[in-house]
N, C-alpha and C. Protein backbone atom coordinates (compact mmCIF):
# COMPACT_ATOMS: atom_id res chain seq x y z
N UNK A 1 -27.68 8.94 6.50
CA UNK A 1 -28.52 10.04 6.95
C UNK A 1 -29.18 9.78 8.29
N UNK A 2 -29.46 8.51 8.79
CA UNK A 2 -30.15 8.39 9.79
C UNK A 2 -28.88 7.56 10.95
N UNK A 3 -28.21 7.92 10.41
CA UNK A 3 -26.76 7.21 11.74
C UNK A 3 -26.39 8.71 13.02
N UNK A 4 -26.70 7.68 14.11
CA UNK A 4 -26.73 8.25 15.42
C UNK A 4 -25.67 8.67 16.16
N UNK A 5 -24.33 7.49 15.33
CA UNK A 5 -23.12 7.54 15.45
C UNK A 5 -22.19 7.78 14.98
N UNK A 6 -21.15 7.73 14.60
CA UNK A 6 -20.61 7.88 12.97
C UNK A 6 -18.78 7.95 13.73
N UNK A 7 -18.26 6.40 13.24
CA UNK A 7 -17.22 6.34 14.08
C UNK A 7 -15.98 6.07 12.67
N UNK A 8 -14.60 6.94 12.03
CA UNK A 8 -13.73 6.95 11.70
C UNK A 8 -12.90 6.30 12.27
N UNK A 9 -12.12 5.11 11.57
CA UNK A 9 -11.42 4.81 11.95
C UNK A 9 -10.16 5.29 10.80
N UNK A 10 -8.84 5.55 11.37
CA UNK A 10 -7.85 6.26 10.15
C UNK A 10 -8.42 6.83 8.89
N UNK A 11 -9.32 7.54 8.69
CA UNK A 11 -10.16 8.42 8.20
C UNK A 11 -10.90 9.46 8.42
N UNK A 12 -11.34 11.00 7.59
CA UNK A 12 -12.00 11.42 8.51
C UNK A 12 -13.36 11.70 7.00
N UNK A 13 -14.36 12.52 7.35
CA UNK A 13 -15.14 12.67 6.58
C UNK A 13 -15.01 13.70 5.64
N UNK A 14 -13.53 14.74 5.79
CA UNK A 14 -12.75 15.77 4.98
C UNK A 14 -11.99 14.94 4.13
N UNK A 15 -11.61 13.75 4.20
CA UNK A 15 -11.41 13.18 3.16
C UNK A 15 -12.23 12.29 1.93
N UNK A 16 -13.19 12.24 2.74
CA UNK A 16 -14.52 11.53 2.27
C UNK A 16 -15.00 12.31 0.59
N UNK A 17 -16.02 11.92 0.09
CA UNK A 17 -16.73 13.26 -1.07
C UNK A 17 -17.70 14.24 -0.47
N UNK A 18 -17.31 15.45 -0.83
CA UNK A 18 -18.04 16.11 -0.57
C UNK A 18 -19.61 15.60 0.05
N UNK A 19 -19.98 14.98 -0.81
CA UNK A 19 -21.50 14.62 -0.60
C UNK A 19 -21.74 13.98 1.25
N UNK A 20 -20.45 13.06 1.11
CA UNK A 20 -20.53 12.42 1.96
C UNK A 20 -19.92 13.40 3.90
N UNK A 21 -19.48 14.13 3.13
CA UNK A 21 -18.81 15.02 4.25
C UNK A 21 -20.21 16.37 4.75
N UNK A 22 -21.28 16.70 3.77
CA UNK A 22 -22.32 17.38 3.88
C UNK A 22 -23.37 16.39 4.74
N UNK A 23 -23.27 14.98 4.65
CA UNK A 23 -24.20 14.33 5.09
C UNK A 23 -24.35 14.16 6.86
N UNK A 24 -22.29 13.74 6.81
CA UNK A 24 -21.64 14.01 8.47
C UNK A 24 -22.38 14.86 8.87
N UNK A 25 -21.71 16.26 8.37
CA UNK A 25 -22.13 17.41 9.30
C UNK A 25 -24.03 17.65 9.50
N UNK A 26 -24.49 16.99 8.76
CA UNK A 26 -26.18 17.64 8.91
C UNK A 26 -26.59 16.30 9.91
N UNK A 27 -25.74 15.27 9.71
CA UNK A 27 -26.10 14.12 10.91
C UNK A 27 -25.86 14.43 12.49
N UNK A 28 -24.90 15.44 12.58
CA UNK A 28 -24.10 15.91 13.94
C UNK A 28 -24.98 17.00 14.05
N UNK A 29 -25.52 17.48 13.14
CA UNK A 29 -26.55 18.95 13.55
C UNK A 29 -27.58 18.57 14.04
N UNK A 30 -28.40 17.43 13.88
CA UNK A 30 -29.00 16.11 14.21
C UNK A 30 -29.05 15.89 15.49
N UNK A 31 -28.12 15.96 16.39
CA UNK A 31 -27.32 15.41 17.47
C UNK A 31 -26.52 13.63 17.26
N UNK A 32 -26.29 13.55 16.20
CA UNK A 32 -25.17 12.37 15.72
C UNK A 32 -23.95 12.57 16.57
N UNK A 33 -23.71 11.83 17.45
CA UNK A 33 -21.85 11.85 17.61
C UNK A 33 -21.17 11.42 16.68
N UNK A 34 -20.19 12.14 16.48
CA UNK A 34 -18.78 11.62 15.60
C UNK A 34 -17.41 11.52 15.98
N UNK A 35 -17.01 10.17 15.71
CA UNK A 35 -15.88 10.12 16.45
C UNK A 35 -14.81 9.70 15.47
N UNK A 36 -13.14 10.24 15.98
CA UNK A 36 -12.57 10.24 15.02
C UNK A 36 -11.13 9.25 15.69
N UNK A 37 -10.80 8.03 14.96
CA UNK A 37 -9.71 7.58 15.76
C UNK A 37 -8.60 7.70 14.76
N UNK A 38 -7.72 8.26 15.16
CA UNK A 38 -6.72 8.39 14.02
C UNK A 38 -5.45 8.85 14.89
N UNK A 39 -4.22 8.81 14.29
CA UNK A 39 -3.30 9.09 15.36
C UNK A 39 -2.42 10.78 14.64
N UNK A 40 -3.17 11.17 13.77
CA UNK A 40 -3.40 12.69 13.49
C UNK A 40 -4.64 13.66 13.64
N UNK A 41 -4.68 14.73 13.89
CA UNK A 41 -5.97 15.34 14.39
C UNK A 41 -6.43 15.72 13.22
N UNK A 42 -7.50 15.36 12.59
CA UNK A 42 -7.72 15.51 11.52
C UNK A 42 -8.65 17.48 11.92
N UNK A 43 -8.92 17.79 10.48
CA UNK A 43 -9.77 19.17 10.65
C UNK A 43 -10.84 19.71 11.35
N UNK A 44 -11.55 18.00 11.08
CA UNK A 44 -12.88 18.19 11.60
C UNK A 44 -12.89 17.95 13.00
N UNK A 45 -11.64 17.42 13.53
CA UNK A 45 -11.79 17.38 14.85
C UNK A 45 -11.85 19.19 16.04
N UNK A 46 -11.42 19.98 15.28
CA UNK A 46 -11.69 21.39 15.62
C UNK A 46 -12.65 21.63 15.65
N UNK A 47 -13.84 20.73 15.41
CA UNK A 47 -15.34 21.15 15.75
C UNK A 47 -15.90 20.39 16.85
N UNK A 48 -17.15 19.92 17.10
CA UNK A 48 -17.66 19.35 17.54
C UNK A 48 -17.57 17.80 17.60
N UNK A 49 -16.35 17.03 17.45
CA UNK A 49 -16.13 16.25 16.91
C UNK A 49 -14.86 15.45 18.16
N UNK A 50 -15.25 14.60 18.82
CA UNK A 50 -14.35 13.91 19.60
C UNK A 50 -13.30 12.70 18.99
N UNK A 51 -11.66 13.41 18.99
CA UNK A 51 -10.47 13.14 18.43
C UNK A 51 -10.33 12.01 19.36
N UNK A 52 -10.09 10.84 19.12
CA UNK A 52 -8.84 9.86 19.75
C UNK A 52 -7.58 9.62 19.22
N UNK A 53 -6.70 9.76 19.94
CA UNK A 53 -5.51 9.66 18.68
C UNK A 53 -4.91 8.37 19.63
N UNK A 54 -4.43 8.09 18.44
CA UNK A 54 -4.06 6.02 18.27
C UNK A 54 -2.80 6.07 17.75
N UNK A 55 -2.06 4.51 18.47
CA UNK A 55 -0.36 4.62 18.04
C UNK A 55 -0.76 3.99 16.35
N UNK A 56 0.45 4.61 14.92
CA UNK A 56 -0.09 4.06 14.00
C UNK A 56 -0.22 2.87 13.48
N UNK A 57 -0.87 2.25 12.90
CA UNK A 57 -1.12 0.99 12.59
C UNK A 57 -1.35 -0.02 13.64
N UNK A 58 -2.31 0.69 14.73
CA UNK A 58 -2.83 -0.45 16.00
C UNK A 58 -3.89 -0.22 15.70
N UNK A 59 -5.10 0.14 14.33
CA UNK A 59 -6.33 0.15 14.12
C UNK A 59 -7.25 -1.22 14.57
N UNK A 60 -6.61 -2.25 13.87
CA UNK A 60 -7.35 -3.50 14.43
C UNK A 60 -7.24 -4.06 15.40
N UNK A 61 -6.30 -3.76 16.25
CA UNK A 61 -6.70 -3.96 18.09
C UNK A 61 -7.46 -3.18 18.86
N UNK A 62 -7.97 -1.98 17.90
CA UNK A 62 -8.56 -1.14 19.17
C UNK A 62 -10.39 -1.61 18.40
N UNK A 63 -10.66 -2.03 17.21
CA UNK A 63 -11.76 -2.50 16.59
C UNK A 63 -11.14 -4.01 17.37
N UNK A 64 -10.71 -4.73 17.64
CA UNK A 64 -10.84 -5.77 18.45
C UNK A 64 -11.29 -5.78 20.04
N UNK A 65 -10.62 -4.79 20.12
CA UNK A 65 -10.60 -4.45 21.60
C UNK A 65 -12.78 -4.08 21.68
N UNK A 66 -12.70 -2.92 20.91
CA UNK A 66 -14.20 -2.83 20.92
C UNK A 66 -15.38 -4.33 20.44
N UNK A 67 -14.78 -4.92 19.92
CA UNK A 67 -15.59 -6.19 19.35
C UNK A 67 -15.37 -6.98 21.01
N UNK A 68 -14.51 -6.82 21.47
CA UNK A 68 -14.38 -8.12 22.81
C UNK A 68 -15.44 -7.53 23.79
N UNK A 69 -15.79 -6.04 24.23
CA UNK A 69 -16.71 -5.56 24.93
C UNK A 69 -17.86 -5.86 24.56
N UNK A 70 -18.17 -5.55 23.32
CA UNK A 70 -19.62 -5.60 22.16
C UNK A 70 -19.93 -7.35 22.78
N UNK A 71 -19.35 -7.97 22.35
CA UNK A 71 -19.61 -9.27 22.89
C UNK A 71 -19.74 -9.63 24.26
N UNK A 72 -18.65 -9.26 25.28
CA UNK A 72 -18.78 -9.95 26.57
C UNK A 72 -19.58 -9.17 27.60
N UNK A 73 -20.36 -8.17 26.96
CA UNK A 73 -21.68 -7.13 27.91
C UNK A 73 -22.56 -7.88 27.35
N UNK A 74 -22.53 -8.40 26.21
CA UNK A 74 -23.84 -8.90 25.15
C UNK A 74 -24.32 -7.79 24.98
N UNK A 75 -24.06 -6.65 24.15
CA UNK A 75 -24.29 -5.43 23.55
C UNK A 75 -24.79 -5.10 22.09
N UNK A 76 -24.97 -6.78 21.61
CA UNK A 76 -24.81 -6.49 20.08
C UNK A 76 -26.55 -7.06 19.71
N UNK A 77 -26.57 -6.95 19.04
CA UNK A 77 -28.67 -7.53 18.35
C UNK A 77 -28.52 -9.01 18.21
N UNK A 78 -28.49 -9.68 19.21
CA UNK A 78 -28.66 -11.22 18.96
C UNK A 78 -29.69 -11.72 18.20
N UNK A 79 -30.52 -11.20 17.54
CA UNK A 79 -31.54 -11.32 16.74
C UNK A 79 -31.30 -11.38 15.08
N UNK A 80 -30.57 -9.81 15.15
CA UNK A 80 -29.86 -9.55 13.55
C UNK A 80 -28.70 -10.46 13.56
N UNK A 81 -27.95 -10.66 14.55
CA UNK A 81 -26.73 -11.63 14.41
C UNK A 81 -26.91 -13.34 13.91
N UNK A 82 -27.70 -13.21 14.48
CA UNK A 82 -28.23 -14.85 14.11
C UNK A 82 -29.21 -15.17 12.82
N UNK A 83 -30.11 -14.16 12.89
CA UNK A 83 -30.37 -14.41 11.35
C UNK A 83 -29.96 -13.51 9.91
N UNK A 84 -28.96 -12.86 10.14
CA UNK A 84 -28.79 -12.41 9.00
C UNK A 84 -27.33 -12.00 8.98
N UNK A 85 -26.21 -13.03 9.69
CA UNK A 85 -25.17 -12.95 9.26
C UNK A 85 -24.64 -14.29 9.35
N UNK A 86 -23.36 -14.68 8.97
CA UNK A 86 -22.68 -15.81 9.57
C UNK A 86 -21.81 -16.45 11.01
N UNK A 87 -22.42 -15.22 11.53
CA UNK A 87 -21.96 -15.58 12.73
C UNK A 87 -22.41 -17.26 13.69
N UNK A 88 -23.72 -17.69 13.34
CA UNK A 88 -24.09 -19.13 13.97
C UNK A 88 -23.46 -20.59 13.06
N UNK A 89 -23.20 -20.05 11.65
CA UNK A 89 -21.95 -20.87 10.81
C UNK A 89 -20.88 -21.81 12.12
N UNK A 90 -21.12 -23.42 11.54
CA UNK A 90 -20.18 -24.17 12.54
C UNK A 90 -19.26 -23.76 11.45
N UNK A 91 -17.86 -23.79 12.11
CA UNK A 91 -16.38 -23.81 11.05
C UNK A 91 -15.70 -25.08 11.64
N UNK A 92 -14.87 -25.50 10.69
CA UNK A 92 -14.14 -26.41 11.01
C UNK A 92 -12.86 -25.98 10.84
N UNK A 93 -12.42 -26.98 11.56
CA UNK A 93 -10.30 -26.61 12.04
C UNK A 93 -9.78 -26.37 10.26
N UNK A 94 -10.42 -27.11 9.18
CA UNK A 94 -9.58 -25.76 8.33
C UNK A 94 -9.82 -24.59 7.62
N UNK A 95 -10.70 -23.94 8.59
CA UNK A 95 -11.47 -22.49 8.77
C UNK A 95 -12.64 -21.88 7.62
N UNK A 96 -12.71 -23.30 7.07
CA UNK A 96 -14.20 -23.65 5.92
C UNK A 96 -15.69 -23.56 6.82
N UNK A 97 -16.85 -23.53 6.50
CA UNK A 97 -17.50 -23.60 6.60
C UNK A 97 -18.38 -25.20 7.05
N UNK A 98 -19.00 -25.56 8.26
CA UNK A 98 -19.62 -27.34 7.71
C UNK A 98 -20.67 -27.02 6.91
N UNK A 99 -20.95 -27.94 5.76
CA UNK A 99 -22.08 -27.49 5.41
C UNK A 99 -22.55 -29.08 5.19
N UNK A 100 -24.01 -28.90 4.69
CA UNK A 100 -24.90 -30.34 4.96
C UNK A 100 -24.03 -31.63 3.73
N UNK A 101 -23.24 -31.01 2.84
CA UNK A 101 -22.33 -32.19 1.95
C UNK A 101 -21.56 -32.81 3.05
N UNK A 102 -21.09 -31.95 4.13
CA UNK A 102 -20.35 -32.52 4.70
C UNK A 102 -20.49 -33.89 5.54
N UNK A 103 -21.55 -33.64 5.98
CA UNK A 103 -22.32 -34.40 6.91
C UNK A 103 -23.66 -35.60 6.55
N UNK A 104 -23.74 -35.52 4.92
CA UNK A 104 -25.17 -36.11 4.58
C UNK A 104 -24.65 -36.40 2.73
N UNK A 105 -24.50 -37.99 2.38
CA UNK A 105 -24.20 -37.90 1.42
C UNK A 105 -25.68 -36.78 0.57
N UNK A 106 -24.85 -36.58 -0.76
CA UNK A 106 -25.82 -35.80 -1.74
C UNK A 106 -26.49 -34.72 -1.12
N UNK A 107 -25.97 -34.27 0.31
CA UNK A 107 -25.90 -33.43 0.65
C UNK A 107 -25.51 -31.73 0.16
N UNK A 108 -26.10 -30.86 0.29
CA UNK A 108 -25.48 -29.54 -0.38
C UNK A 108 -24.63 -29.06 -0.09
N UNK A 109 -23.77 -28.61 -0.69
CA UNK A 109 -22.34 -27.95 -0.17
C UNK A 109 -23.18 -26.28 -0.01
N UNK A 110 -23.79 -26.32 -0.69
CA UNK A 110 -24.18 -24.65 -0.51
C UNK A 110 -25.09 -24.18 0.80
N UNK A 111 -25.61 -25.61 1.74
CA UNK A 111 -26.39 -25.41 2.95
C UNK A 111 -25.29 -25.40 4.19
N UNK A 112 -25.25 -24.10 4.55
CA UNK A 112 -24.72 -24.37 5.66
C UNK A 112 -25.19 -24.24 6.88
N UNK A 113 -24.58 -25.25 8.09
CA UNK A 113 -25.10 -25.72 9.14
C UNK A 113 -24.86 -25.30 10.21
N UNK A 114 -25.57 -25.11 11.06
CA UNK A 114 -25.57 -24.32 12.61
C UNK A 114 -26.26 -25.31 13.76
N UNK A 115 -25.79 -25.21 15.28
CA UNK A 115 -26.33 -25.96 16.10
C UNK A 115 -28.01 -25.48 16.38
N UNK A 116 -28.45 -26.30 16.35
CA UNK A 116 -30.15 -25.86 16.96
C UNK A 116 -30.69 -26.15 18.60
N UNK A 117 -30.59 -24.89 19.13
CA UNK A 117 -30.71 -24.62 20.24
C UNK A 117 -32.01 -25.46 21.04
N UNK A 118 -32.92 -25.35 19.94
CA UNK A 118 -34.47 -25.65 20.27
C UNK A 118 -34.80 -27.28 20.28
N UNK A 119 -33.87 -28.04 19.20
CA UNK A 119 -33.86 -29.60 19.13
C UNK A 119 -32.24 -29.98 19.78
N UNK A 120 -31.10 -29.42 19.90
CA UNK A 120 -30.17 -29.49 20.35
C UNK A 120 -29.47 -30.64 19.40
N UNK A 121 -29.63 -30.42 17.94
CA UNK A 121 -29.28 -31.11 16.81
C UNK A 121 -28.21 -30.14 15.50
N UNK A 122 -28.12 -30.72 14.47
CA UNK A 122 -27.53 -30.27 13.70
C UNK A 122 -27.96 -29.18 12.58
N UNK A 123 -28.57 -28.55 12.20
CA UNK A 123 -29.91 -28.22 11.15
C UNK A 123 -29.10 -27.41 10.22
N UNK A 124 -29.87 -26.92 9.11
CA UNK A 124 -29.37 -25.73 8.35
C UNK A 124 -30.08 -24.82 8.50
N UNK A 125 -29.06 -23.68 8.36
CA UNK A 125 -29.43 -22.11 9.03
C UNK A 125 -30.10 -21.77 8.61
N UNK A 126 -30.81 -21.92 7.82
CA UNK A 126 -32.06 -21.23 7.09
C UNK A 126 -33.43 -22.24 7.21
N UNK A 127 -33.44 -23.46 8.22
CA UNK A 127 -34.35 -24.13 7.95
C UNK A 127 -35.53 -23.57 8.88
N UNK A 128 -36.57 -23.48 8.75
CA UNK A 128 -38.05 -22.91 9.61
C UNK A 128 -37.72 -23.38 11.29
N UNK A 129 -37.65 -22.45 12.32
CA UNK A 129 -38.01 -22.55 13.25
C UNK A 129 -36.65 -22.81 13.96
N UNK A 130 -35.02 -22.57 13.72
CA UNK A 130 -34.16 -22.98 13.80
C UNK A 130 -33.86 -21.91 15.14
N UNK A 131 -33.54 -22.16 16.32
CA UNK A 131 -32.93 -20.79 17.00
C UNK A 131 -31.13 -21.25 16.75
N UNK A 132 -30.48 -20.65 16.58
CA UNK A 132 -28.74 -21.07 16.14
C UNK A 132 -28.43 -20.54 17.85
N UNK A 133 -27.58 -21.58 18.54
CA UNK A 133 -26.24 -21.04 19.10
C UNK A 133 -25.53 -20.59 18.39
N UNK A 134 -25.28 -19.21 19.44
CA UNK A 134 -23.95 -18.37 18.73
C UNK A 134 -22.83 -19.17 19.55
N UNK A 135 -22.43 -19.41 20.38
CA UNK A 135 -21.82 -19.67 21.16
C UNK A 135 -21.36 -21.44 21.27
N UNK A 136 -21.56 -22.48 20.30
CA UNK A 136 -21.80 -23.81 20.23
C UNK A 136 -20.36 -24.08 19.88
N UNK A 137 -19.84 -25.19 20.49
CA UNK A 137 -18.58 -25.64 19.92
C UNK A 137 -18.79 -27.27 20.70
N UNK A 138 -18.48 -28.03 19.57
CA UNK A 138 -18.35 -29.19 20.29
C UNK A 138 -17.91 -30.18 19.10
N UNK A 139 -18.19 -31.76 18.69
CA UNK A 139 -17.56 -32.49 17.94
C UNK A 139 -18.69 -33.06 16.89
N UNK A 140 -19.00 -33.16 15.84
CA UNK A 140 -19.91 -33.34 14.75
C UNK A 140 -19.26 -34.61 14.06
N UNK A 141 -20.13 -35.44 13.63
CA UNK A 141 -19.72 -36.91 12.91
C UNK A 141 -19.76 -36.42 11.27
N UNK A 142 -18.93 -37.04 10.50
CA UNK A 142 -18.68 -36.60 9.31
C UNK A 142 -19.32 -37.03 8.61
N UNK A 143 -19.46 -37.26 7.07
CA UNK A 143 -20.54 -38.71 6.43
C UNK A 143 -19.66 -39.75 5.98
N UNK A 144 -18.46 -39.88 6.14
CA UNK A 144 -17.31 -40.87 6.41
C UNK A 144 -16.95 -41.53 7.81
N UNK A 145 -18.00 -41.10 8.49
CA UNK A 145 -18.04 -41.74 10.07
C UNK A 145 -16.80 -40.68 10.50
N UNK A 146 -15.76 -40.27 10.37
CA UNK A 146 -14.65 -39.33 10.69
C UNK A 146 -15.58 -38.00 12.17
N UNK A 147 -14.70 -37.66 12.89
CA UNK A 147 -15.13 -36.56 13.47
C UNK A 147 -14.31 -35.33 13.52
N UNK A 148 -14.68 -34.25 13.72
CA UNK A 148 -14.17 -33.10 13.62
C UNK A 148 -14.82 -32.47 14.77
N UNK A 149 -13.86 -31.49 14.97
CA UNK A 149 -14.32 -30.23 15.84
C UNK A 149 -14.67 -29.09 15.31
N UNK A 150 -15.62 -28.58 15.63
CA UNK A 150 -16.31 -27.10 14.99
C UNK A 150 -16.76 -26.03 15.99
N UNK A 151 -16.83 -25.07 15.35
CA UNK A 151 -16.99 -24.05 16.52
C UNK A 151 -18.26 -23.25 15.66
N UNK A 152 -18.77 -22.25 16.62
CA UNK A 152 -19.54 -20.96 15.82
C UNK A 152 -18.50 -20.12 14.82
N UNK A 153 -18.86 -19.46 13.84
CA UNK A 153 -17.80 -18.43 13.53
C UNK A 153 -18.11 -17.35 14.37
N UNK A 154 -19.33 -16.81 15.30
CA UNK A 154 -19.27 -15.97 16.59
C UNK A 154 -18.30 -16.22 17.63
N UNK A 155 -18.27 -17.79 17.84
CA UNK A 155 -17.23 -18.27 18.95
C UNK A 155 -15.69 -17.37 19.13
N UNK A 156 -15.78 -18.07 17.35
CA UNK A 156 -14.25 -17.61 16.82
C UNK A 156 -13.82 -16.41 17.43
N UNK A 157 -14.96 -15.39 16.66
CA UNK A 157 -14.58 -14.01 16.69
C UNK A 157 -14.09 -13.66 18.06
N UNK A 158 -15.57 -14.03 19.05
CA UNK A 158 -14.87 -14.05 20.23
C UNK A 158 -13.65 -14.41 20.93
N UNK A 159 -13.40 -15.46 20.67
CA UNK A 159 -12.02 -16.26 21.25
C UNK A 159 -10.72 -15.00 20.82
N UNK A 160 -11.02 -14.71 19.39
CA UNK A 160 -10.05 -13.63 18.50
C UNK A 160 -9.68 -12.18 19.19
N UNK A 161 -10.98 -11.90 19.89
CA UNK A 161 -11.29 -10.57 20.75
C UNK A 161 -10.90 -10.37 21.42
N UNK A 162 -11.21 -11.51 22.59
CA UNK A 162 -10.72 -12.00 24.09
C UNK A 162 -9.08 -11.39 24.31
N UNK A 163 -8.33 -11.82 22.79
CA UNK A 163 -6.91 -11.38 23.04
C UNK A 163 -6.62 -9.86 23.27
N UNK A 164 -7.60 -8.83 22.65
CA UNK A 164 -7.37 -7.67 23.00
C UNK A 164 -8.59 -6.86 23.67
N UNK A 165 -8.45 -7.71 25.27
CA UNK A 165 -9.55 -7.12 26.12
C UNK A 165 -8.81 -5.42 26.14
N UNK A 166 -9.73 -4.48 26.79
CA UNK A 166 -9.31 -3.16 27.13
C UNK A 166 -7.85 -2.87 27.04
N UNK A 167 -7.39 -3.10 28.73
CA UNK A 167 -6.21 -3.22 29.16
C UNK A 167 -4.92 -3.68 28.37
N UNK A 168 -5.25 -4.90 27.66
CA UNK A 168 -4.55 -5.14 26.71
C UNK A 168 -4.15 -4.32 25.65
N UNK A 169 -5.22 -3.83 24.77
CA UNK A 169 -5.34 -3.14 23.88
C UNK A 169 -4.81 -1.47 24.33
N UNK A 170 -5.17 -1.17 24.77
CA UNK A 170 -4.28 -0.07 25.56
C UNK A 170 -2.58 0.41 25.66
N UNK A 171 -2.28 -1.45 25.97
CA UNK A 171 -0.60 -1.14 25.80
C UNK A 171 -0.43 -1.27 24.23
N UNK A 172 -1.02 -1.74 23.31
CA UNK A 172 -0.97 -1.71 22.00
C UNK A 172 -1.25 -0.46 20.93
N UNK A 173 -2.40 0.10 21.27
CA UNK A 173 -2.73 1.47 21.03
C UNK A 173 -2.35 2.88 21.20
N UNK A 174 -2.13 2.89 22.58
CA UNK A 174 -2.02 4.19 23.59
C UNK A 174 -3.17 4.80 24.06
N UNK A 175 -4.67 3.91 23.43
CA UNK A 175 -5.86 4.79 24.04
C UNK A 175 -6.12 3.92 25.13
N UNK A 176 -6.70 4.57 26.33
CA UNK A 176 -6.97 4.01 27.40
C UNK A 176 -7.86 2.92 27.83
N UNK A 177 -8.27 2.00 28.29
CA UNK A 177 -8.93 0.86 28.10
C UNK A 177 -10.01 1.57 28.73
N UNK A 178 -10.27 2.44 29.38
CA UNK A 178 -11.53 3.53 30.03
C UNK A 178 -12.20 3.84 28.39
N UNK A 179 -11.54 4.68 27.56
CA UNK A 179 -11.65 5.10 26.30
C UNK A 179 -12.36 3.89 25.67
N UNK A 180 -11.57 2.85 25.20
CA UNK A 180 -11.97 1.99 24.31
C UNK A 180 -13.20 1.33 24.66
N UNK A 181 -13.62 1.31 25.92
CA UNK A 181 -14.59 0.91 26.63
C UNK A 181 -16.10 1.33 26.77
N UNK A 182 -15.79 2.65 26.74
CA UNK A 182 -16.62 3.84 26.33
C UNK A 182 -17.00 3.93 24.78
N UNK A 183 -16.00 3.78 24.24
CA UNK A 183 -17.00 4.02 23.02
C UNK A 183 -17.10 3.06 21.88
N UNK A 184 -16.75 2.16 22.83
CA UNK A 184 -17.38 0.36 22.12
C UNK A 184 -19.03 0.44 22.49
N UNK A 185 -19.27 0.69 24.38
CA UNK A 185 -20.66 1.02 24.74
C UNK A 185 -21.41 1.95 23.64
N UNK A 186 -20.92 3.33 23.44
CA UNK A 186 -21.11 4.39 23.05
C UNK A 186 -21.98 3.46 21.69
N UNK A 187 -20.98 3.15 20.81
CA UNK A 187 -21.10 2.77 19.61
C UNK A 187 -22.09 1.65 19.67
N UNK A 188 -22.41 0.44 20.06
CA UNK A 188 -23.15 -0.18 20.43
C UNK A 188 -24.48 -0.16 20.67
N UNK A 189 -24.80 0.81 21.80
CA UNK A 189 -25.82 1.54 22.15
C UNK A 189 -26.64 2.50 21.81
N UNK A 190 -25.53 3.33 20.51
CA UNK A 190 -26.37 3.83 19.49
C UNK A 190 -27.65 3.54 18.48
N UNK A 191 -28.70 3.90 18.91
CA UNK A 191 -29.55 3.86 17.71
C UNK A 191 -30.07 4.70 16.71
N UNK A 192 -30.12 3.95 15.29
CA UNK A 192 -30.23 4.69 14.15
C UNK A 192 -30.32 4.12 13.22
């Protein structure tokens, strides 16, 4: 009810439930944009409703393509990202989680660990006063003396993104890297 934006991807809100298709339209009466990416024009695009049409089954390059902008403008809530998702999570090369067992006998497997910006140490993500790099990648000692390489799982995503900047994504899609660009901002910049 209170979304500013309201972005379909291979879906539209005529397929949605009723309930949920009454909610669209009183959000757009609102002044909500709604956007529809699909590589058929769905119904609702005959209204007020801006159609992108997409080659089929290139959905997750053009949500990549928008995740690589979201990130490399720094467009996204570095605030909500860091404390209330896993994005500051170190991962290790076999795409697990480090967590403090790893690193600290009798250690918890259930604490997991993030770089601390503020001591420039190892900590767990939930410990008082922690700021997390999103962005940390470097080499961590094991509690077997062993070392490993770890990254952010933000890093990751990024690195993952990077592959379908605009332009890229464009020859994959058919929507224009102008397009995808626009309403990665669009979407981003929305508040609600």
């Amino acid at each position: 009810d209170n979304a500013r934006y309201l972005l379909f991807i291979g879906r539209t809100p005529a397929t949605a439930s009723m309930g949920a298709l009454n909610r669209t339209m009183k959000s757009r009466e609102l002044g909500s944009k709604i956007v529809v990416v699909d590589p058929r024009m769905p119904e609702i695009a005959y209204a007020n409703v801006e159609w992108i049409p997409i080659i089929p089954g290139t959905d997750a390059a053009f949500l990549l393509s928008m995740i690589h902008v979201i990130i490399s403008e720094k467009l996204y809530d570095e605030f909500f990202v860091k404390n209330y998702t896993n994005a500051p999570f170190l991962i290790k090369p076999d795409k697990k989680p480090l967590t403090e067992a790893d690193i600290k006998d009798g250690g918890d497997p259930n604490a997991y660990i993030v770089y601390d910006k503020n001591t420039g140490s190892l900590k767990k993500y939930n410990e008082k006063g922690v700021d997390p790099d999103l962005m940390y990648s470097g080499e961590v000692v094991l509690k077997d003396g062993s070392k490993t390489q770890v990254k952010t799982a933000f890093l990751l995503l990024a690195e993952r993104a990077s592959k379908y900047a605009p332009p890229e994504a464009e020859k994959i899609t058919g929507v224009s890297a102008e397009t995808i660009t626009r309403i990665a901002r669009e979407f981003a910049l929305a508040k609600g």
